[in-house]
Protein backbone atom coordinates (compact mmCIF):
# COMPACT_ATOMS: atom_id res chain seq x y z
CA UNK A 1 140.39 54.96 237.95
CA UNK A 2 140.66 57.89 235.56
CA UNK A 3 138.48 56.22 233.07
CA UNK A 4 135.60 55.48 235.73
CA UNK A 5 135.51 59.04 237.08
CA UNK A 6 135.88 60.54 233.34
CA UNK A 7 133.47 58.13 231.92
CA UNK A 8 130.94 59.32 235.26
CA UNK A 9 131.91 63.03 234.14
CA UNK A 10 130.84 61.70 230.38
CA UNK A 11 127.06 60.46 231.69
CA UNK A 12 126.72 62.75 234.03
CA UNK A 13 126.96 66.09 231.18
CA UNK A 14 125.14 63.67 228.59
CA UNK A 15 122.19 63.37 231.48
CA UNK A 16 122.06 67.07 231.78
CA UNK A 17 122.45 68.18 228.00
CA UNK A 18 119.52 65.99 227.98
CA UNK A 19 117.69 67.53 230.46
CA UNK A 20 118.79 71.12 229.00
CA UNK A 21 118.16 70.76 225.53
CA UNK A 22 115.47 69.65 223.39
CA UNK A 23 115.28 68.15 219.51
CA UNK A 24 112.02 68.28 217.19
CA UNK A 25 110.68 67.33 214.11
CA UNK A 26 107.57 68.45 212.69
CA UNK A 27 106.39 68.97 208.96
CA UNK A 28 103.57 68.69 206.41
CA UNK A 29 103.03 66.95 202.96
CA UNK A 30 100.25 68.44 200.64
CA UNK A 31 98.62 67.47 197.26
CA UNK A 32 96.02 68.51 195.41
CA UNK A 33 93.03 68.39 192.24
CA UNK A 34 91.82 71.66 190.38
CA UNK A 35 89.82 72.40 187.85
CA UNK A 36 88.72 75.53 186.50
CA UNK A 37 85.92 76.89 183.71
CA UNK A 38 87.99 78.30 181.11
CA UNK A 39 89.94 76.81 178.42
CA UNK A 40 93.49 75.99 179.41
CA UNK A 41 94.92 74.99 182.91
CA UNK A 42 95.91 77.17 185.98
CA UNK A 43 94.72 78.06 189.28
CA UNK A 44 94.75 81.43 191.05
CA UNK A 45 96.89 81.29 193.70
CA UNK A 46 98.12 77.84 194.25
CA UNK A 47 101.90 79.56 194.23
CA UNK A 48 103.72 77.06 192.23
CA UNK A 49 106.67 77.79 190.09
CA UNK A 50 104.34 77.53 187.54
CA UNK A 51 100.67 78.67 188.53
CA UNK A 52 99.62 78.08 184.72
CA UNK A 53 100.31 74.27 184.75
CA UNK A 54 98.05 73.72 188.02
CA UNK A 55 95.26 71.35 186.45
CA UNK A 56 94.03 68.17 187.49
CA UNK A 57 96.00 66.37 190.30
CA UNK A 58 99.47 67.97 191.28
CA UNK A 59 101.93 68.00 193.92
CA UNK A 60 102.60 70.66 196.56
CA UNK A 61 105.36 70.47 198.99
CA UNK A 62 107.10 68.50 201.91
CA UNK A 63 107.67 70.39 204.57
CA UNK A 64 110.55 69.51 207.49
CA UNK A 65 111.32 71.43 210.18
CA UNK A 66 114.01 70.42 212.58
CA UNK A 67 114.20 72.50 216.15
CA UNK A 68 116.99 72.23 218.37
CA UNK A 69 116.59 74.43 221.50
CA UNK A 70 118.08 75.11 224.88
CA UNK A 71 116.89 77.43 227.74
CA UNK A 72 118.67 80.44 226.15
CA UNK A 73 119.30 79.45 222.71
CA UNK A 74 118.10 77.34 219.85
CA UNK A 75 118.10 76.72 216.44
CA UNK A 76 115.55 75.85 213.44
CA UNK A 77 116.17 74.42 210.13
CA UNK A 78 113.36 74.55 207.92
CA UNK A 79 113.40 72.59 204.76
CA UNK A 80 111.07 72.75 202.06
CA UNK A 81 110.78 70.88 198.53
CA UNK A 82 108.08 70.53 195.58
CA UNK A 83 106.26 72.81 193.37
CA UNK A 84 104.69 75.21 196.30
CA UNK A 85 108.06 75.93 197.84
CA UNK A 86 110.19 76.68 194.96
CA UNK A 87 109.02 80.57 194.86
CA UNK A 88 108.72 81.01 197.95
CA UNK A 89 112.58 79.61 199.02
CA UNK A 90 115.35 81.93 198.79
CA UNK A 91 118.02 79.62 199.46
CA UNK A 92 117.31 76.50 197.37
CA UNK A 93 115.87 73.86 199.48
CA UNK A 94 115.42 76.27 202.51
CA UNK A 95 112.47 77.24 203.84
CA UNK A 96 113.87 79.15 206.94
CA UNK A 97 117.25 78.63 208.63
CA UNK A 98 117.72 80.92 211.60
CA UNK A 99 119.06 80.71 215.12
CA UNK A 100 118.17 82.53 218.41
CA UNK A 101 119.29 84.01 221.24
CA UNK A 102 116.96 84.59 224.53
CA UNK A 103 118.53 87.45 226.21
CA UNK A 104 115.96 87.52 228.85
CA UNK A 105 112.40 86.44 228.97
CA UNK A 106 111.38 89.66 227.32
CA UNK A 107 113.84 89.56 224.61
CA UNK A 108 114.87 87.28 221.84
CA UNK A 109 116.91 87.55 219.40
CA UNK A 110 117.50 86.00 215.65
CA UNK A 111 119.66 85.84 212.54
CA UNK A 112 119.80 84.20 209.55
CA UNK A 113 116.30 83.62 207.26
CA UNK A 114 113.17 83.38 208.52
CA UNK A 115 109.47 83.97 207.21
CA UNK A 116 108.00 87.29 206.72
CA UNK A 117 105.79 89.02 209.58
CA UNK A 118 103.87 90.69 207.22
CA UNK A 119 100.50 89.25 206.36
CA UNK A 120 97.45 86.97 207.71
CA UNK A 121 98.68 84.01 205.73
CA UNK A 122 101.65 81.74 205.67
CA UNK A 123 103.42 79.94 203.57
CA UNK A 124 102.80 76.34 205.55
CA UNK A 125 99.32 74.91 203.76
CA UNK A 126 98.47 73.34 207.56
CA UNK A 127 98.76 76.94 209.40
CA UNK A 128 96.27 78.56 206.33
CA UNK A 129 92.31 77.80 206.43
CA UNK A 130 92.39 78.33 203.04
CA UNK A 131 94.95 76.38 200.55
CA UNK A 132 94.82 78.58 197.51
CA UNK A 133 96.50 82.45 198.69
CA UNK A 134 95.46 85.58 198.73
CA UNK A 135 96.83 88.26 196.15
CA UNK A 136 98.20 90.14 199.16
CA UNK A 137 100.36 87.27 200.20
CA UNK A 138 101.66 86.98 196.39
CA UNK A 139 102.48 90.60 196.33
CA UNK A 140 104.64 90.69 199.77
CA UNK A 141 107.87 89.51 200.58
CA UNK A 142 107.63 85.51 201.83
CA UNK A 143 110.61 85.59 203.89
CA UNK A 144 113.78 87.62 205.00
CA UNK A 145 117.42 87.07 205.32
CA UNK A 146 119.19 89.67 208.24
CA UNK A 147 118.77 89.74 212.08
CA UNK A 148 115.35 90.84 214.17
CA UNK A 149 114.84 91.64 217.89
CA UNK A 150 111.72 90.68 219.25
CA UNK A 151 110.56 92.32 222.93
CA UNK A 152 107.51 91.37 224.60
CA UNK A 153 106.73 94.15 227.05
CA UNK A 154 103.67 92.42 228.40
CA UNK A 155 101.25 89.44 227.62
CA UNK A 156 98.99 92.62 225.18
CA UNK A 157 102.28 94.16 223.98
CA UNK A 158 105.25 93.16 221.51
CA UNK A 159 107.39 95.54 219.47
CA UNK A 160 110.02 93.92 216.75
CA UNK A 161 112.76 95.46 214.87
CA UNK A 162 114.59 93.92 212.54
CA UNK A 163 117.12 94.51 209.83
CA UNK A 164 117.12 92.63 206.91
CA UNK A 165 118.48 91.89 202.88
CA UNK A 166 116.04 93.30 200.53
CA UNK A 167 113.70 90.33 200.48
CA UNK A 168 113.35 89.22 196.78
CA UNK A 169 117.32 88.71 196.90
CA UNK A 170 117.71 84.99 197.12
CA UNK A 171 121.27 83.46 197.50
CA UNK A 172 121.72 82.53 194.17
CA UNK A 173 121.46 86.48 192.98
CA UNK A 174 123.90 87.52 195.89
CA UNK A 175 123.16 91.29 197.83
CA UNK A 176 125.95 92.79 195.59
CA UNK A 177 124.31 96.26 195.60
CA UNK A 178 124.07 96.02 199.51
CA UNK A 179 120.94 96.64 199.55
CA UNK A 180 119.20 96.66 203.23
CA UNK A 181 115.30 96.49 204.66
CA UNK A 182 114.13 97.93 207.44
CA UNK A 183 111.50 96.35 209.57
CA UNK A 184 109.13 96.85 212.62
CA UNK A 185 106.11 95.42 214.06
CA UNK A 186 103.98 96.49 217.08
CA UNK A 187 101.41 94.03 218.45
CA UNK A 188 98.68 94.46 220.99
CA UNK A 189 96.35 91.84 221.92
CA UNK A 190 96.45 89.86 218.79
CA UNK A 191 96.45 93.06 216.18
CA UNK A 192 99.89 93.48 214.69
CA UNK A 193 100.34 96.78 212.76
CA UNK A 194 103.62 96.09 210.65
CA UNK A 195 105.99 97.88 208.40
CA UNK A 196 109.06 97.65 206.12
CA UNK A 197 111.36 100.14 203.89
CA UNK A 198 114.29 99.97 201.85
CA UNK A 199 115.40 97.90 198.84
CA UNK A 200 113.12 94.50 197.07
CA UNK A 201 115.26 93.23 194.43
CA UNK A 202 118.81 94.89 194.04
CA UNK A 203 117.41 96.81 191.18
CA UNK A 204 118.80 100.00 193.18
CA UNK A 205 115.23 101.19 194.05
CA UNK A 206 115.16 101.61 197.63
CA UNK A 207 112.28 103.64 198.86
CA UNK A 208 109.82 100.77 198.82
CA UNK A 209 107.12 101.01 201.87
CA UNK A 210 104.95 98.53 202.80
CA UNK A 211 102.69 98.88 205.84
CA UNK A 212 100.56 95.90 206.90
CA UNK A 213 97.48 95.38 209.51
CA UNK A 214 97.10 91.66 210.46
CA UNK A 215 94.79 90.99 213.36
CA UNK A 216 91.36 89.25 213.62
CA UNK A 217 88.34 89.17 216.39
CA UNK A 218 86.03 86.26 217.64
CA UNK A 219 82.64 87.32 217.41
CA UNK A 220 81.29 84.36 218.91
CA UNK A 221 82.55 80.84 220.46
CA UNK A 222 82.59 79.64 216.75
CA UNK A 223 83.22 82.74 214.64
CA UNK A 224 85.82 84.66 213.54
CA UNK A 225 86.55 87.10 211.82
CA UNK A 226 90.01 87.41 210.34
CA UNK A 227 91.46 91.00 208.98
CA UNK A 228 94.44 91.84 206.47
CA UNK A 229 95.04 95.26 205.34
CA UNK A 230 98.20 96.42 203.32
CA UNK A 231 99.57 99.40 201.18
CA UNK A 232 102.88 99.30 199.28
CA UNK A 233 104.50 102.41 196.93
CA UNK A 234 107.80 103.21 195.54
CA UNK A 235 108.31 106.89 194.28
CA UNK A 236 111.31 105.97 192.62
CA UNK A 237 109.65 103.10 190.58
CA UNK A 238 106.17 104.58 190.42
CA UNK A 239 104.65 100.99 191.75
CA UNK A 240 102.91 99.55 194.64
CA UNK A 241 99.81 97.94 195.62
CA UNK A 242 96.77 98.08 197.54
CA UNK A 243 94.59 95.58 198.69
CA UNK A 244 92.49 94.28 201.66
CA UNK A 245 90.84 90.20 202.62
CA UNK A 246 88.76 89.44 205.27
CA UNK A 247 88.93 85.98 206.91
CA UNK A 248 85.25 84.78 208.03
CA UNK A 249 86.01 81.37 209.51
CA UNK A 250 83.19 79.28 211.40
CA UNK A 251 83.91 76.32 213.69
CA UNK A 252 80.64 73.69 213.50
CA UNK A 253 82.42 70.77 215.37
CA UNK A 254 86.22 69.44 216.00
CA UNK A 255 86.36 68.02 212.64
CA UNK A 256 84.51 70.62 210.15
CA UNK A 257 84.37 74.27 209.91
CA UNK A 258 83.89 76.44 206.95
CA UNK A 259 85.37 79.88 205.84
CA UNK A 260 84.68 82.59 202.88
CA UNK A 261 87.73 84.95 202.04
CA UNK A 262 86.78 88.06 199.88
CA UNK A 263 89.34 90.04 198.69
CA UNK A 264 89.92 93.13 196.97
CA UNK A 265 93.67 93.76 195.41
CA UNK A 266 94.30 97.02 193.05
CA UNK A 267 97.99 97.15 191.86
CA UNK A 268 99.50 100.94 191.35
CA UNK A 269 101.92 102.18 188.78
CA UNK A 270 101.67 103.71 185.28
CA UNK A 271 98.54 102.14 184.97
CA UNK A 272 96.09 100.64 187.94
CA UNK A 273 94.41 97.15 187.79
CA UNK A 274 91.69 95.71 189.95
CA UNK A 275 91.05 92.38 190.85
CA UNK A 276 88.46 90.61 193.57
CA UNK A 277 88.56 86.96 194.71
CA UNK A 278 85.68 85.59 196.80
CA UNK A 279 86.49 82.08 198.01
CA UNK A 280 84.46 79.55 199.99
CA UNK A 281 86.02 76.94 201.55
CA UNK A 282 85.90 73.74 203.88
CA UNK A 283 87.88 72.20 205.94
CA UNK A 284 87.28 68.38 206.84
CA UNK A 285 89.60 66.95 209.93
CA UNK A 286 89.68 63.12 208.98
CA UNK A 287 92.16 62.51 211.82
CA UNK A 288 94.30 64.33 214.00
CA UNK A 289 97.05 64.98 211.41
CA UNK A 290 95.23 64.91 208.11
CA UNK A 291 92.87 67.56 206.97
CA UNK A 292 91.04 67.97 203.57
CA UNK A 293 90.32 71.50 202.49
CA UNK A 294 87.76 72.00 199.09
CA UNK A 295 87.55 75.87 197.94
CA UNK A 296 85.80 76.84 195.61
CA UNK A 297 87.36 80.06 194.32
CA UNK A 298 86.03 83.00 191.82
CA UNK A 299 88.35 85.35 190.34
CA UNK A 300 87.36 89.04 188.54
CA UNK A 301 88.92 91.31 187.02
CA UNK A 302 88.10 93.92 184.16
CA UNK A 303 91.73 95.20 183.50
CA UNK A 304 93.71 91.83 182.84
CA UNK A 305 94.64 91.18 186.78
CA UNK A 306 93.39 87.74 187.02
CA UNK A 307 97.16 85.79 188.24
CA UNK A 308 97.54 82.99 185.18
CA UNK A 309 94.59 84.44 182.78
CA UNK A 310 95.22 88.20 182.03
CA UNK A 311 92.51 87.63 178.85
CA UNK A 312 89.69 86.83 180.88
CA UNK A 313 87.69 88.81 183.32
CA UNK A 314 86.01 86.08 184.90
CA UNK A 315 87.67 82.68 186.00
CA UNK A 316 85.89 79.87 188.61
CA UNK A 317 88.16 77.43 189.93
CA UNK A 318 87.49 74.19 191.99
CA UNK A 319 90.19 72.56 193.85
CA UNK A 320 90.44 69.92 196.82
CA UNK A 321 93.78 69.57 198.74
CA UNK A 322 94.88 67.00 201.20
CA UNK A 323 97.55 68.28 203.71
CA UNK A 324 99.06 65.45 206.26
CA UNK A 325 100.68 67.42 209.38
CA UNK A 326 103.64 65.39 211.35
């Protein structure tokens, strides 16, 4: 009789964990061609380990993202491998790896690493119109390691705080100098005005600012217009950067829209360098999941900025990615 009414007690929590809790995979797989004009391979902006050895056909990443949430609490592991995640992983294979706590539903919140909030673009090829980056998104931090509190005080309004390990410390260098980050982020109606001081790299430097505008407006049913704006200095290390990229997307049916990106990028220090980057691209939906995106990309710069050639001024790129969402 006891194992009847145990085994009952057994089906009867398994039916409501069920009910309770909920597990998800999702992911992406991405590959690419490029080509460029000059001599030698390389591609602005395709953030791999190695941006020079981009040429011809290459791989880019496999994406995995398990989710495991309740009604007040959840966790996600993110796991990332190939050529596009290694610089942007902190922690080896690891992508993101955080878990969350709903105190109410105003207010969440999370520890452990999770992707930056700075910035229009994102590390995930499927969640970017574009599939070579922006300067802007090289420059700033990728992801963060600490704890955040998120508060939405209304549908318009959301404030974040968060406290974090200087970003650029990955686990294999260890935060032996302590060094912290401190984060916030107000958002109103889709604008997010953003901002983070303290620490990058253990180096001991710890008055680095960054302040970020990400936000975006549709001007019509099809366009858009996407906006990122950010400024980073260090007194202490006379360096920073500068830099702004607009985001003109237009929608011309389900399956095929097409987008330019021009940006301007000036990095600060001892000496300043310029660079612009002016890329048109389009984005093909050949089924629900996969997507083909062709850019073609033109990178100038008179004082050595171009990422990969420093000796030229002028570099054209071509490159056609296929990215397969799950």
């Amino acid at each position: 009789m006891k194992k009847i009414i145990l085994s009952a007690m057994v089906l009867a929590s398994t039916a409501i964990f069920a009910q309770e809790s909920k597990l998800s995979v999702s992911g992406t797989v991405d590959m690419y061609g490029t080509v460029n004009t000059v001599d030698g391979p390389g591609t602005p902006g395709l953030l791999i380990a190695n941006p020079g050895n981009g040429n011809a056909f290459g791989l880019g990443s496999i994406n995995t993202v398990f989710a495991y949430e309740t009604e007040k609490a959840g966790v996600v592991a993110d796991l990332a491998y190939g050529p596009k995640a290694d610089d942007a992983n902190l922690a080896g294979a690891i992508n993101q790896l955080y878990a969350y706590y709903n105190v109410n539903d105003k207010t969440t919140i999370t520890a452990g690493q999770f992707n930056t909030f700075l910035g229009y673009e994102v590390i995930s090829p499927a969640a970017n119109f574009n599939y070579t980056v922006s300067y802007l998104f090289n420059a700033g931090p990728f992801s963060h390691t600490g704890i955040k509190l998120d508060y939405a005080a209304s549908e318009d309004l959301s404030y974040m705080l968060a406290i974090t390990n200087s970003h650029a410390i990955s686990s294999a260098d260890g935060n032996a100098a302590g060094e912290l980050q401190y984060g916030a982020q107000i958002g109103y109606k889709g604008q997010y005005l953003n901002f983070i001081y303290g620490g990058v790299d253990g180096s001991g430097v710890e008055d680095n600012l960054f302040i970020d505008y990400t936000g975006g407006f549709d001007l019509s049913d099809s366009l858009y217009l996407g906006i990122n704006a950010a400024y980073s200095y260090s007194d202490e290390a006379d360096a920073g950067y500068q830099g702004v990229a607009l985001y003109i997307e237009n929608t011309f049916s389900d399956t095929f829209a097409l987008g330019l990106r021009p940006e301007l990028f000036q990095a600060n220090g001892a000496s300043d360098a310029t660079v612009t980057a002016l890329t048109l691209a389009a984005s093909t939906s050949l089924t629900d999941n996969l997507k083909v995106i062709s850019e073609f990309r033109v990178d100038s710069s008179d004082d050595g900025a171009i990422e990969v050639f420093a000796n030229e001024e002028s570099v054209s790129a071509i490159t056609v990615a296929a990215v397969y969402s799950f």
